[in-house]
Protein backbone atom coordinates (compact mmCIF):
# COMPACT_ATOMS: atom_id res chain seq x y z
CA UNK A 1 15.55 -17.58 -11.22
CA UNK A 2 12.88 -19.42 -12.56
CA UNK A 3 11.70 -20.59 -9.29
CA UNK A 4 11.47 -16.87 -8.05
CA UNK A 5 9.44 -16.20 -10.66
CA UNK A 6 6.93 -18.27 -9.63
CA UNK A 7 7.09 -17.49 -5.89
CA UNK A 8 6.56 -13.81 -6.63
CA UNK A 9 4.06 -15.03 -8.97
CA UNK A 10 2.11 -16.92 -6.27
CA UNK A 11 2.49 -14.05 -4.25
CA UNK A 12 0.66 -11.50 -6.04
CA UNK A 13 -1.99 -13.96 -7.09
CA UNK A 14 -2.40 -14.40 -2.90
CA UNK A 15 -2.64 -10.20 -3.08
CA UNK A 16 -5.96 -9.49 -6.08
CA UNK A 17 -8.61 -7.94 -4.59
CA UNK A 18 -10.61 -10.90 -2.48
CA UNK A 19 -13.75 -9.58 -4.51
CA UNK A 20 -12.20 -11.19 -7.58
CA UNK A 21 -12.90 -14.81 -6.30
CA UNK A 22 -15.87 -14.57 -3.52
CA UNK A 23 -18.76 -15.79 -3.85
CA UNK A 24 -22.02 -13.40 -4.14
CA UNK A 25 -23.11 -14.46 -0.60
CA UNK A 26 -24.10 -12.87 2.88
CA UNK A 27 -20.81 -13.38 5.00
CA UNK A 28 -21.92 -11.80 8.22
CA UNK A 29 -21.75 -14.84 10.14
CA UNK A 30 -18.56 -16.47 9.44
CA UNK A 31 -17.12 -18.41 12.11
CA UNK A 32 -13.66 -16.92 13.03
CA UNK A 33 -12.31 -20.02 15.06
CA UNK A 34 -10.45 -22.58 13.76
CA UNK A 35 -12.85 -25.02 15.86
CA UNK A 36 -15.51 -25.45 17.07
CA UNK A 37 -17.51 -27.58 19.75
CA UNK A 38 -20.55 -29.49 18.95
CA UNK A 39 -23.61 -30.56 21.06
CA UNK A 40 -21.98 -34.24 21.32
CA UNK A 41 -18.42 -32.49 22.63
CA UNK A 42 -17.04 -33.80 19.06
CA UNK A 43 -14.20 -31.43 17.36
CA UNK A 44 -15.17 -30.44 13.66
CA UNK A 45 -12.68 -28.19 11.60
CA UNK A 46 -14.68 -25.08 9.89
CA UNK A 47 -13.86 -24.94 6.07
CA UNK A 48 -11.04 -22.88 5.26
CA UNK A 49 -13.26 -20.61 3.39
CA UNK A 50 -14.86 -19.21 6.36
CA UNK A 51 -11.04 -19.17 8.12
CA UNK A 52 -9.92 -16.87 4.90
CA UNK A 53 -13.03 -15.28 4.86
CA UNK A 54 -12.30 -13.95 8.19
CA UNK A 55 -8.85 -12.96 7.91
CA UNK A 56 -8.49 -11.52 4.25
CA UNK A 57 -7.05 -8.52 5.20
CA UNK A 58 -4.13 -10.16 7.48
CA UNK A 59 -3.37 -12.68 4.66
CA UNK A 60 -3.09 -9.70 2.16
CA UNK A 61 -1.06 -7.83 4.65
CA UNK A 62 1.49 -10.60 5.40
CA UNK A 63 1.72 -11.59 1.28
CA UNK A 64 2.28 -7.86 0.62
CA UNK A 65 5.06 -7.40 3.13
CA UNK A 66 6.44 -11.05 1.91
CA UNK A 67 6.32 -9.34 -1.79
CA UNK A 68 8.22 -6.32 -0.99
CA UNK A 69 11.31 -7.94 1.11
CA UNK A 70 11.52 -10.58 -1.31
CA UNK A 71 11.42 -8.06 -4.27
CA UNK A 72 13.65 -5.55 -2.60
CA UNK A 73 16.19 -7.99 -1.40
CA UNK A 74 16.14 -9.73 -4.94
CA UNK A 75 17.09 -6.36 -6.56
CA UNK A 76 19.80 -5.33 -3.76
CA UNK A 77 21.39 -8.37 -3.96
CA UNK A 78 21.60 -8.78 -8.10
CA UNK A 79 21.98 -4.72 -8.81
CA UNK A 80 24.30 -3.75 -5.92
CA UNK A 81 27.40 -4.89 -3.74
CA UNK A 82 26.23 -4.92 -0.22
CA UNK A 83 26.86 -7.82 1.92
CA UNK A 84 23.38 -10.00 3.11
CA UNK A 85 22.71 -8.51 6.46
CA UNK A 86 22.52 -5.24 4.70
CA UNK A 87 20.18 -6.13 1.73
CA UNK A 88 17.87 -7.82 4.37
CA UNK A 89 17.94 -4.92 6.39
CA UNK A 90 17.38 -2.25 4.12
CA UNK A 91 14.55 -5.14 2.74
CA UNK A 92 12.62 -5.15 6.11
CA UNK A 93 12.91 -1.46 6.62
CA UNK A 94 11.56 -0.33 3.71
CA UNK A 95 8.46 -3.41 3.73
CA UNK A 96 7.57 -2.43 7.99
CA UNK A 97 8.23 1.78 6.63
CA UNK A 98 5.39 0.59 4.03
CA UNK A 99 3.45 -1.07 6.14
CA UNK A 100 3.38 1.82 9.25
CA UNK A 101 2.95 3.93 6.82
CA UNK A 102 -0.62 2.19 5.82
CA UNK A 103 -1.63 1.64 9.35
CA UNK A 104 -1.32 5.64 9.20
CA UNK A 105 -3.19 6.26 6.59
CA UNK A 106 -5.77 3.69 7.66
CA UNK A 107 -6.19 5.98 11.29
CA UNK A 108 -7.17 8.71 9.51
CA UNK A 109 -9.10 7.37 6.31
CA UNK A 110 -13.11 7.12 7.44
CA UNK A 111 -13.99 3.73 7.04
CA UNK A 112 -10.62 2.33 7.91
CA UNK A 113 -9.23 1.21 10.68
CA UNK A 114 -5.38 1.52 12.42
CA UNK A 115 -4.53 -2.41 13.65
CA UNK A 116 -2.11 -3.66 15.87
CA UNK A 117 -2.90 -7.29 14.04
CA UNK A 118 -1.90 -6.08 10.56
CA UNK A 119 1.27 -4.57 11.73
CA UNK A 120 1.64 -8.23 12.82
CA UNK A 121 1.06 -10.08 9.48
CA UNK A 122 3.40 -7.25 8.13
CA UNK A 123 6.21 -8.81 10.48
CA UNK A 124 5.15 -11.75 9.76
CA UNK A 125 5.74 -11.21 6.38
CA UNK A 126 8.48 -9.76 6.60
CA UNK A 127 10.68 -12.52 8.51
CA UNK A 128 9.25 -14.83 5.99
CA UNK A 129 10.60 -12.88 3.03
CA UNK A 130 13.88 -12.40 4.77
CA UNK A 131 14.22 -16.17 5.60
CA UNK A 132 13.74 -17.19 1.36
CA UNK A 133 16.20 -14.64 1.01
CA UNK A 134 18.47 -16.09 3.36
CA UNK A 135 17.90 -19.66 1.70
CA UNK A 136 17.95 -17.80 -2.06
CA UNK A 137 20.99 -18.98 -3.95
């Protein structure tokens, strides 16, 4: 129990707003690659700053999704009798209903956007949660 605790803990520390914690800087020009070619053909890794930079919205889509299977499947499994195939599907259906369900929204908010690529961290997500609730004693 204890060690759930902390992995949902973890997981909604991954999910404050990314204002909380960036720095007061211009990020218009973040690199998006994970490398990058120099003059000299050498290989240098960007700093992980500019990769999360780039991708905040994917890594808060995938640790949401991860949050809601996990949570779900937690409270199936200790408040109900349904067998472990059931509690992880009615987990993942209810996390990707959530997620289409933003992706929605997002088409018709103005300044939002639908995305194939978060309904991907959302599966992502998703198969992660279901896997630690596979492994979850």
């Amino acid at each position: 129990m204890r060690s759930y605790a902390k992995l949902m803990l973890a997981i909604l520390i991954c999910t404050l707003p990314a204002h909380m914690f960036a720095e007061h800087r211009d990020t218009s020009n973040i690199e998006t690659s994970l490398l990058q070619e120099t003059r000299s053909s050498e290989i240098r890794f960007i700093p992980y700053k500019s990769l999360i930079s780039a991708h905040k919205d994917k890594i808060k889509h995938f640790s949401v999704s991860l949050f809601l299977v996990t949570s779900a499947g937690y409270y199936l499994s200790s408040y109900s009798s349904y067998p472990e195939k059931k509690i992880l599907k009615i987990s993942a259906t209810f996390s990707f209903g959530t997620g289409v369900g933003k992706e929605i929204a997002d088409g018709f908010l103005p300044h939002h956007d639908a995305s194939w690529g978060d309904l991907l961290a959302d599966a992502l997500g998703i198969v992660a949660g279901g896997v630690i609730l596979h492994n979850m004693p």
